[in-house]
C-alpha atoms as a PDB file:
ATOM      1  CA  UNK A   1       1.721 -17.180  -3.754  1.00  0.00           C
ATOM      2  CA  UNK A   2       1.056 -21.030  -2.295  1.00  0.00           C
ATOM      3  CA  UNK A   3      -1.548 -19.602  -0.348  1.00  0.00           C
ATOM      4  CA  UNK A   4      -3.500 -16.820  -1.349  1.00  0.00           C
ATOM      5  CA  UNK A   5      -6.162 -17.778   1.379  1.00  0.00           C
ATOM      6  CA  UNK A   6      -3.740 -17.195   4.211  1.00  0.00           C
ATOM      7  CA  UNK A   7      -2.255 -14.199   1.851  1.00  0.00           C
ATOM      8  CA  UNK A   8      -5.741 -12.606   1.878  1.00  0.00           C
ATOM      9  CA  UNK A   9      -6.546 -13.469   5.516  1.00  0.00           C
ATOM     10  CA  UNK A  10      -3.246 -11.758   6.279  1.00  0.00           C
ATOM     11  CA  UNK A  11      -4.529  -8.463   4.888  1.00  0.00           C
ATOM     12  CA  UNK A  12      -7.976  -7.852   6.056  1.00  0.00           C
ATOM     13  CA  UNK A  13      -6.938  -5.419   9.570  1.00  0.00           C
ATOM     14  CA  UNK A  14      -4.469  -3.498   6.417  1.00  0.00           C
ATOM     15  CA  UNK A  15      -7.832  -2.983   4.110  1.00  0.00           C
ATOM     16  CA  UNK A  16     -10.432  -2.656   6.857  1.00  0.00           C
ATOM     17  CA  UNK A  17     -12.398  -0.213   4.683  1.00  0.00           C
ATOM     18  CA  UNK A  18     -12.674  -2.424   1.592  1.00  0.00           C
ATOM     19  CA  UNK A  19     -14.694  -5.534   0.869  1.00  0.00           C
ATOM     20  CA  UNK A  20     -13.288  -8.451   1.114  1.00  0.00           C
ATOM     21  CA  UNK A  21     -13.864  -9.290  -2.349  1.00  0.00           C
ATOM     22  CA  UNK A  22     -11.824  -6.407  -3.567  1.00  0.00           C
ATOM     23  CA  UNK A  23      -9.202  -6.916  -0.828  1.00  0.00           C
ATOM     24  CA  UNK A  24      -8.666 -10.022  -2.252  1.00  0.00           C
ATOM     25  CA  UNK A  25      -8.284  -8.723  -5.815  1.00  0.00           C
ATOM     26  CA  UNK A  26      -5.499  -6.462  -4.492  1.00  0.00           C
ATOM     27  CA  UNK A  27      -3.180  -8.781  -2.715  1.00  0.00           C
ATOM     28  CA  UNK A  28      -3.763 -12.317  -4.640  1.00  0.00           C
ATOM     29  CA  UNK A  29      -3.425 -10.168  -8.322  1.00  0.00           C
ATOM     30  CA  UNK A  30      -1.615 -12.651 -10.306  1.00  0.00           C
ATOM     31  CA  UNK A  31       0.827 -10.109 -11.976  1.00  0.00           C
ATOM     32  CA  UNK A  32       2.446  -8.765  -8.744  1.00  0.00           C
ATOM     33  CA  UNK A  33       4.994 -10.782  -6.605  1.00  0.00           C
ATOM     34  CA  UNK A  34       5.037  -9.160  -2.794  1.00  0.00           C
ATOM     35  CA  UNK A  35       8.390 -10.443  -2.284  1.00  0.00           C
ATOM     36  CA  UNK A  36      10.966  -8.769   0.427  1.00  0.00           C
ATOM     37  CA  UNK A  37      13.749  -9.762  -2.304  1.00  0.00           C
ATOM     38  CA  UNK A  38      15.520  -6.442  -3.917  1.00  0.00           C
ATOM     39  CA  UNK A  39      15.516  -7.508  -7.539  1.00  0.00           C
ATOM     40  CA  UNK A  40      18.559  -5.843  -8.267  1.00  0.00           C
ATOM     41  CA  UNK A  41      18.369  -6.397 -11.916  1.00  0.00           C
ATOM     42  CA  UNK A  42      14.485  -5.365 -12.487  1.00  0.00           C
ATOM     43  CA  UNK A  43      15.237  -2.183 -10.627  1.00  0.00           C
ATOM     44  CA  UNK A  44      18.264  -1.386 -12.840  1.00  0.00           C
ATOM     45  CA  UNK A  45      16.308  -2.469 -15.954  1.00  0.00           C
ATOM     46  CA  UNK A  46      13.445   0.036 -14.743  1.00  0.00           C
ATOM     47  CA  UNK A  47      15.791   3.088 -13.882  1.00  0.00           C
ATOM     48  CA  UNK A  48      17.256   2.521 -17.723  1.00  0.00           C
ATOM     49  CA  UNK A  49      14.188   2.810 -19.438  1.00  0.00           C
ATOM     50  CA  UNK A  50      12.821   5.958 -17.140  1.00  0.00           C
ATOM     51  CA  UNK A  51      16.257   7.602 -18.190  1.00  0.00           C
ATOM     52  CA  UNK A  52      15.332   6.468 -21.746  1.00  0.00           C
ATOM     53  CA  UNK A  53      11.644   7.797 -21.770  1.00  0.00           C
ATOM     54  CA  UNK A  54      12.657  11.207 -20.201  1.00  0.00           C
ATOM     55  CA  UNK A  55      10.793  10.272 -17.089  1.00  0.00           C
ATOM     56  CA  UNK A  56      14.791  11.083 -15.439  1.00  0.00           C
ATOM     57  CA  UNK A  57      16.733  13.718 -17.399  1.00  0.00           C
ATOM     58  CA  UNK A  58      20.313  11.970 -18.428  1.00  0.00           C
ATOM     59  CA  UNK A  59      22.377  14.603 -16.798  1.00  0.00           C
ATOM     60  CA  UNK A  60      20.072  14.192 -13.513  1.00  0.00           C
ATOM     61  CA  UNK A  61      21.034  10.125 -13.941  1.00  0.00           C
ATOM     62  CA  UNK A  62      24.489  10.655 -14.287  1.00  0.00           C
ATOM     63  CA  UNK A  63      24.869  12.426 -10.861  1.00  0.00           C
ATOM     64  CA  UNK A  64      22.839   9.141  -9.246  1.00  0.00           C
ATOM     65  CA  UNK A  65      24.748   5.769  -8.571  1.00  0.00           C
ATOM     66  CA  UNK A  66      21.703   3.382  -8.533  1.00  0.00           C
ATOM     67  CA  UNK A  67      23.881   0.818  -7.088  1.00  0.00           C
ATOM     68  CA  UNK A  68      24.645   2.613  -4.097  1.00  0.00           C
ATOM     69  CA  UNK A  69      21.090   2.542  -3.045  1.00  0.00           C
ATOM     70  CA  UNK A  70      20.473  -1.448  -3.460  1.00  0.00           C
ATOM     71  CA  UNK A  71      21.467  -3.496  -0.598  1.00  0.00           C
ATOM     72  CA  UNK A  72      21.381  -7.121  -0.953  1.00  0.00           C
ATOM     73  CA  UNK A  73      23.320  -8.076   2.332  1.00  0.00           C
ATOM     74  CA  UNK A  74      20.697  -7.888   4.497  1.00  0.00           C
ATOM     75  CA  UNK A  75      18.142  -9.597   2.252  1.00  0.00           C
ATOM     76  CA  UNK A  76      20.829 -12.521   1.637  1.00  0.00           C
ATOM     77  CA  UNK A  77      22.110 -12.908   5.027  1.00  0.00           C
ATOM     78  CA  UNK A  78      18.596 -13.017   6.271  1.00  0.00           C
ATOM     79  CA  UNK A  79      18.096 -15.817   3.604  1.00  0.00           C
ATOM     80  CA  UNK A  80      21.170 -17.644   4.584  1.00  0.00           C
ATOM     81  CA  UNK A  81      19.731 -18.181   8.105  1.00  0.00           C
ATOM     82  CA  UNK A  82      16.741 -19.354   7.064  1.00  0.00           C
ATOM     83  CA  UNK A  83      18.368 -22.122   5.227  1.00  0.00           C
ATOM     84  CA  UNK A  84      20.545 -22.661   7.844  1.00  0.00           C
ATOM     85  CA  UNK A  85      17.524 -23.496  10.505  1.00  0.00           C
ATOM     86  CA  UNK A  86      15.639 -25.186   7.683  1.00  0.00           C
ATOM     87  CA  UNK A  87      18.043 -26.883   5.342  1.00  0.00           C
ATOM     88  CA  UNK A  88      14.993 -28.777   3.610  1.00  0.00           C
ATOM     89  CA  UNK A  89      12.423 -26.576   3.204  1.00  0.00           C
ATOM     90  CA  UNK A  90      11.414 -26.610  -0.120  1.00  0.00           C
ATOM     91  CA  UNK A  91      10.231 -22.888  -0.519  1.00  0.00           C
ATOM     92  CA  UNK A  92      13.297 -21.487   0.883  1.00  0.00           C
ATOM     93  CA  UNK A  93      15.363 -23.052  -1.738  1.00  0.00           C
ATOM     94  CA  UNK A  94      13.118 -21.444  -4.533  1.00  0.00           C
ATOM     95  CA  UNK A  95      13.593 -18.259  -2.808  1.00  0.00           C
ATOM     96  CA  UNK A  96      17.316 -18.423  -3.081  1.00  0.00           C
ATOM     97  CA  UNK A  97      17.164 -19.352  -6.767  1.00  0.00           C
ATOM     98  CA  UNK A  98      14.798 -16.476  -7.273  1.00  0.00           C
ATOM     99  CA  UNK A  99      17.501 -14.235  -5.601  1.00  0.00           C
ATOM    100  CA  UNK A 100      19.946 -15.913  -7.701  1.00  0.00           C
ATOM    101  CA  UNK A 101      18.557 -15.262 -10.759  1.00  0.00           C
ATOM    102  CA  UNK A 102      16.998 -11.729 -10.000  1.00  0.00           C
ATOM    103  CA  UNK A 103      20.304 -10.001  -8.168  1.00  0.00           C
ATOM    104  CA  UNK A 104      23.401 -12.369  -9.021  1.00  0.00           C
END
């Protein structure tokens, strides 16, 4: 997101087929966050409203604990560490208040 250069840079060996142009459309589109962070909540929101639209039949949903398939331990610990070796850096606190606020 800070640096949609590097970002695009990053991606041009994954999209070898595509211009550069496009390939730059895809990964620097300002409505999509690549982030490695679960999103806990989102993903719960979104299973809700596919059980709500039909897209999942309610007696399908009911056999499914969503929460059983959402890990956050490795995602925080992982964050933790990072902290940890770089107790300043700026965008390492915004990622834990991200997590914070999207899985907490």
């Amino acid at each position: 997101m800070e640096s949609p250069e590097k970002n695009l840079e990053a991606s041009l060996d994954r999209f070898k087929n595509l211009p550069k142009e496009q390939i730059n459309e895809i990964v620097n589109e300002p409505h999509l966050i690549n982030s490695a962070d679960p999103n806990k909540k989102e993903t719960l929101e979104v299973w809700e409203r596919m059980i709500k639209i039909g897209y999942v039949k309610e007696e399908d949903a009911k056999k499914i604990d969503v929460n059983s398939h959402l890990n956050l331990t490795f995602y925080e610990q992982a964050l933790d560490e990072l902290i940890k070796e770089n107790p300043n850096d700026e965008y390492y606190k915004k990622v834990l208040e991200r997590f914070k606020k999207q899985n907490l």
